[in-house]
N, C-alpha and C. Protein backbone atom coordinates (compact mmCIF):
# COMPACT_ATOMS: atom_id res chain seq x y z
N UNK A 1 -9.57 -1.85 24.99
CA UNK A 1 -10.53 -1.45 23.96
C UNK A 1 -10.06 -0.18 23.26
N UNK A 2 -9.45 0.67 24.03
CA UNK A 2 -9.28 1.88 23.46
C UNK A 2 -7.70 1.82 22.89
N UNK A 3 -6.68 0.60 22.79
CA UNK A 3 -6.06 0.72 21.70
C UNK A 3 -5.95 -0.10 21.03
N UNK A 4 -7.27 -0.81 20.59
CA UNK A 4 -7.76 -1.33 19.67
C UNK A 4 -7.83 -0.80 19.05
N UNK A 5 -9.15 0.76 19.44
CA UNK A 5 -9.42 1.45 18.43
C UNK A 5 -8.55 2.11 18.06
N UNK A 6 -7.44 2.19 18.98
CA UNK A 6 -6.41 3.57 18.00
C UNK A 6 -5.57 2.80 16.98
N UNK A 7 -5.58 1.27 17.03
CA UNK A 7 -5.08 0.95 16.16
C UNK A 7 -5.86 0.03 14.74
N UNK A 8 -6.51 0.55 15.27
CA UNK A 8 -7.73 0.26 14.07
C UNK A 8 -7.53 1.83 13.16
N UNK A 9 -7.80 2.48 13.77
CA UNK A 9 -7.63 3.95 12.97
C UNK A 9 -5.76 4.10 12.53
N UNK A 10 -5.11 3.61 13.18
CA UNK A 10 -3.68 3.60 12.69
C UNK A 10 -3.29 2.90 11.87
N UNK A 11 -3.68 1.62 11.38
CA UNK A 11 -3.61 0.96 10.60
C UNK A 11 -4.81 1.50 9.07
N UNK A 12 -5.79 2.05 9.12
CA UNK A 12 -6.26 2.55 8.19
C UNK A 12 -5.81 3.91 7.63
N UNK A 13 -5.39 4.54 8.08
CA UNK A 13 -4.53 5.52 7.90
C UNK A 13 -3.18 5.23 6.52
N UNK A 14 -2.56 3.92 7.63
CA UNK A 14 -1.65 3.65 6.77
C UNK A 14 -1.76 2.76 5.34
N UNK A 15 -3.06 2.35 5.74
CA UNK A 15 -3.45 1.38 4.62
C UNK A 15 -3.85 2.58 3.70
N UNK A 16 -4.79 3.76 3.71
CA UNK A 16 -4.90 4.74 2.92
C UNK A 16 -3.33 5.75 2.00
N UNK A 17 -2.20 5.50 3.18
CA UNK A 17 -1.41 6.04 2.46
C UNK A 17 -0.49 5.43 1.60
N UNK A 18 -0.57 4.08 2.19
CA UNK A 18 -0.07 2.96 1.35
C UNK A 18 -0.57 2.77 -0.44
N UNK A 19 -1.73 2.86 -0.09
CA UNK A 19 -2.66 3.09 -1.64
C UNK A 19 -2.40 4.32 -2.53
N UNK A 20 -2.53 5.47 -1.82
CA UNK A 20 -1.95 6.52 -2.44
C UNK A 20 -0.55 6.44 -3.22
N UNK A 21 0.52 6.30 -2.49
CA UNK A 21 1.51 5.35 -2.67
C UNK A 21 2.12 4.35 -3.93
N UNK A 22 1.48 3.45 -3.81
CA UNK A 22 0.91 2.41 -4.92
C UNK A 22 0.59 2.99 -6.84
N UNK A 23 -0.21 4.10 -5.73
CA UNK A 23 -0.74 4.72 -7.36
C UNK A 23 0.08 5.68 -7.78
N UNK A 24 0.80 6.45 -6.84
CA UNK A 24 1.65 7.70 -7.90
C UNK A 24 2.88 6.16 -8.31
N UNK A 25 3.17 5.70 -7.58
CA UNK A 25 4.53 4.33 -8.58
C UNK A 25 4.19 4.21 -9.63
N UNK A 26 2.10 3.71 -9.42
CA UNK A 26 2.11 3.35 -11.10
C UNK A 26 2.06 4.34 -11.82
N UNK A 27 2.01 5.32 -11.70
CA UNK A 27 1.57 6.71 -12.54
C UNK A 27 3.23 6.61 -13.14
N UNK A 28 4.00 6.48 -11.95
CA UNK A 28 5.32 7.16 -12.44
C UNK A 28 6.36 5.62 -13.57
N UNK A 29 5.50 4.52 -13.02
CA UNK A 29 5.99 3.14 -13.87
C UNK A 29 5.46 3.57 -15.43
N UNK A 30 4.03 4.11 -15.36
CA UNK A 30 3.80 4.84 -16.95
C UNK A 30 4.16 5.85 -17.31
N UNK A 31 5.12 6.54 -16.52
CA UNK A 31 5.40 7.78 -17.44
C UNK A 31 6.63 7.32 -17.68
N UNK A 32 7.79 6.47 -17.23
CA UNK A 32 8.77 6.18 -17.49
C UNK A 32 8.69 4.72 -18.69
N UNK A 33 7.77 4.41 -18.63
CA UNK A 33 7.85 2.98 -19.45
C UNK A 33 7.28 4.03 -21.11
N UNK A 34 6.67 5.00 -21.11
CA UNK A 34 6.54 5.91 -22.43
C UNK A 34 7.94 6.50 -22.47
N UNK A 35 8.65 7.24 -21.39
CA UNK A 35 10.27 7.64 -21.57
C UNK A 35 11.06 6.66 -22.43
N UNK A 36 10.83 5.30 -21.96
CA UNK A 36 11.54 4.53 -22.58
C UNK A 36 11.45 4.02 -23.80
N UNK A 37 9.90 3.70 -24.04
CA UNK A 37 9.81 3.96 -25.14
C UNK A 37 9.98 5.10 -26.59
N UNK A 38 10.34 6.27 -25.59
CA UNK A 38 10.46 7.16 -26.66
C UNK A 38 11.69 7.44 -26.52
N UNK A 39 12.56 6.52 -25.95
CA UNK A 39 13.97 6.74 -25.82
C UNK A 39 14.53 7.80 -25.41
N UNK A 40 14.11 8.26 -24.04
CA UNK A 40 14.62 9.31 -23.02
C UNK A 40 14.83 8.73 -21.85
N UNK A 41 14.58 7.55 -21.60
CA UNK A 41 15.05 7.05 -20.39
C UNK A 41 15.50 5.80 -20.80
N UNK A 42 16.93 5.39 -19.64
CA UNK A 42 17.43 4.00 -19.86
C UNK A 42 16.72 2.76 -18.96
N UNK A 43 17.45 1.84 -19.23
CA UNK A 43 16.98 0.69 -18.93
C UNK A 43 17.22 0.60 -17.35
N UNK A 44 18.16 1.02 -17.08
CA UNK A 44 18.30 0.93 -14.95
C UNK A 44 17.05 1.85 -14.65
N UNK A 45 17.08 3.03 -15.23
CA UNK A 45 15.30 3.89 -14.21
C UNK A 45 14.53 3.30 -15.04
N UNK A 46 14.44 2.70 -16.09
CA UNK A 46 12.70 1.55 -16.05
C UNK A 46 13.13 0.38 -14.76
N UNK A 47 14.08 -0.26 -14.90
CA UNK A 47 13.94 -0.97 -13.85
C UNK A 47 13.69 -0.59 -12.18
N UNK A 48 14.46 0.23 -12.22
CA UNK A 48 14.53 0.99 -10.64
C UNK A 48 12.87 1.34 -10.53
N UNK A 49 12.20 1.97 -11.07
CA UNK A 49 11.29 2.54 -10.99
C UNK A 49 9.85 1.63 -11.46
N UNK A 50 10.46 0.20 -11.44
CA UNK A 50 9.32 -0.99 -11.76
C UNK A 50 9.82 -1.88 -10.41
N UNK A 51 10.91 -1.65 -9.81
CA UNK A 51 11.20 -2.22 -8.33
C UNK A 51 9.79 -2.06 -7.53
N UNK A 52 10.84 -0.48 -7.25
CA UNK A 52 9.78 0.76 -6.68
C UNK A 52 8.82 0.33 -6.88
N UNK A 53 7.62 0.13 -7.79
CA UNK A 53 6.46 0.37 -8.09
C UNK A 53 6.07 -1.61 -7.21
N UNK A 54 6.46 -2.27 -7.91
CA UNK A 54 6.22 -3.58 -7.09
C UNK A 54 6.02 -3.66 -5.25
N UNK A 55 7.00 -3.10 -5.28
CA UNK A 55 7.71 -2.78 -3.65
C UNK A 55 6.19 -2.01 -2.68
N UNK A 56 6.15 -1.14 -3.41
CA UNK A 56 4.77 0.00 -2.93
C UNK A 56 3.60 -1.00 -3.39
N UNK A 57 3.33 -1.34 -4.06
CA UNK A 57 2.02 -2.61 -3.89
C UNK A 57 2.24 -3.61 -2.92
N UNK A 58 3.25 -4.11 -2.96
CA UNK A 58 3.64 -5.23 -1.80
C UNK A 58 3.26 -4.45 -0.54
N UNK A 59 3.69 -2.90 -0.56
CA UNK A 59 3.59 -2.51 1.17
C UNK A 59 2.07 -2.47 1.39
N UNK A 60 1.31 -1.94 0.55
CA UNK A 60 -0.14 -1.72 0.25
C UNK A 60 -0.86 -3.21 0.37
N UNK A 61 -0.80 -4.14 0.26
CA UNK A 61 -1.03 -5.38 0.27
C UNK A 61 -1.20 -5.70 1.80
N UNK A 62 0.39 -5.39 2.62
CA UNK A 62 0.56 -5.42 3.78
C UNK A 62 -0.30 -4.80 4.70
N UNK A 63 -0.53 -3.27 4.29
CA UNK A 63 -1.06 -2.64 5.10
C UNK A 63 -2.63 -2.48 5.24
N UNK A 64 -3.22 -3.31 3.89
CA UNK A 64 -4.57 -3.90 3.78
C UNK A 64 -4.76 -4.98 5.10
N UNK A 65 -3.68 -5.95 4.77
CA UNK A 65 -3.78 -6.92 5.86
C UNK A 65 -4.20 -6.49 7.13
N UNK A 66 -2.83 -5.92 7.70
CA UNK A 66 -2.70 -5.56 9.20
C UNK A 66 -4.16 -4.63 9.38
N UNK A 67 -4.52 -3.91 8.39
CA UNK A 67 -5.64 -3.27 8.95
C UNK A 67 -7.12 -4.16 8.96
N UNK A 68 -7.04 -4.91 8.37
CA UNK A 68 -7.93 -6.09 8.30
C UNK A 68 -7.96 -6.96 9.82
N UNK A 69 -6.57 -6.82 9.96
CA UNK A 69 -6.26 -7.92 11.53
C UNK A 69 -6.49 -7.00 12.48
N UNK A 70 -6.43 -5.23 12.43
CA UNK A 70 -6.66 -4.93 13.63
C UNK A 70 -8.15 -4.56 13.82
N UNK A 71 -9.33 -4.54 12.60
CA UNK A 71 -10.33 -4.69 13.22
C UNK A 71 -11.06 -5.75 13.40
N UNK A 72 -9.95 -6.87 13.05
CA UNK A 72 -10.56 -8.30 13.23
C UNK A 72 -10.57 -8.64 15.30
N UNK A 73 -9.30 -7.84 15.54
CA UNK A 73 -8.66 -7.39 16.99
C UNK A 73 -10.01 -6.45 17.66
N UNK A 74 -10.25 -5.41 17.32
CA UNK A 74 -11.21 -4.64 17.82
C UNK A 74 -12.24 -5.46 18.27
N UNK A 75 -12.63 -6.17 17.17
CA UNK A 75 -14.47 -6.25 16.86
C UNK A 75 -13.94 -8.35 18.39
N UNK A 76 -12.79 -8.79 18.38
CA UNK A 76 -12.74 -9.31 19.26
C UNK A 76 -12.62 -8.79 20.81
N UNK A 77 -12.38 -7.37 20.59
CA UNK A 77 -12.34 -7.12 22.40
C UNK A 77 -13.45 -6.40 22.23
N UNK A 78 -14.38 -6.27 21.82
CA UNK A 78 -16.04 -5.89 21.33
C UNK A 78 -17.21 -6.93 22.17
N UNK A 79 -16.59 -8.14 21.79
CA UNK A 79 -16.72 -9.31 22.12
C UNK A 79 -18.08 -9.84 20.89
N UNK A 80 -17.49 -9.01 19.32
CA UNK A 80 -18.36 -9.72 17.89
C UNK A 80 -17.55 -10.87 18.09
N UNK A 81 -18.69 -11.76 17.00
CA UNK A 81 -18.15 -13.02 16.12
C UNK A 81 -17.48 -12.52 15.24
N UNK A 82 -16.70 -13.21 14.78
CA UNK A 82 -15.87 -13.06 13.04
C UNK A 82 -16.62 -12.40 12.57
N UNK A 83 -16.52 -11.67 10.97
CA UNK A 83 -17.34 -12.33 10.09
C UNK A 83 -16.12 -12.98 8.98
């Protein structure tokens, strides 16, 4: 039970920094996609930096999951139903 809960709290953690994450990419996918448009940045750092930005949602995606599965884990050695 008790590393359930620590991984219930470890997995939200990471799911929180994952999100954080996510959002400075996109911050930084819009400040470079205006670079480019204003023709200060080339075409490899828009791409590199639209990888990046995909890549960090994909992990964020992930780390929604797993934290989803570990209090799906908890709330089973709890002995809840689903929901």
């Amino acid at each position: 039970l008790a590393a359930a809960t620590a991984r219930v709290k470890a997995s939200q953690a990471q799911r929180e920094a994952m999100a954080r994450h996510a959002a400075l990419a996109r911050d930084t996918r819009g400040f470079i996609d205006k670079a480019f448009r204003l023709g200060e940045a080339d075409w490899p750092t828009r791409l590199r930096v639209e990888l990046e930005a995909v890549q960090a949602e994909r992990q964020w995606a992930r780390a929604r999951i797993d934290a989803a599965a570990a209090i799906s884990t908890l709330r089973q050695a709890l002995g809840l139903l689903p929901q």
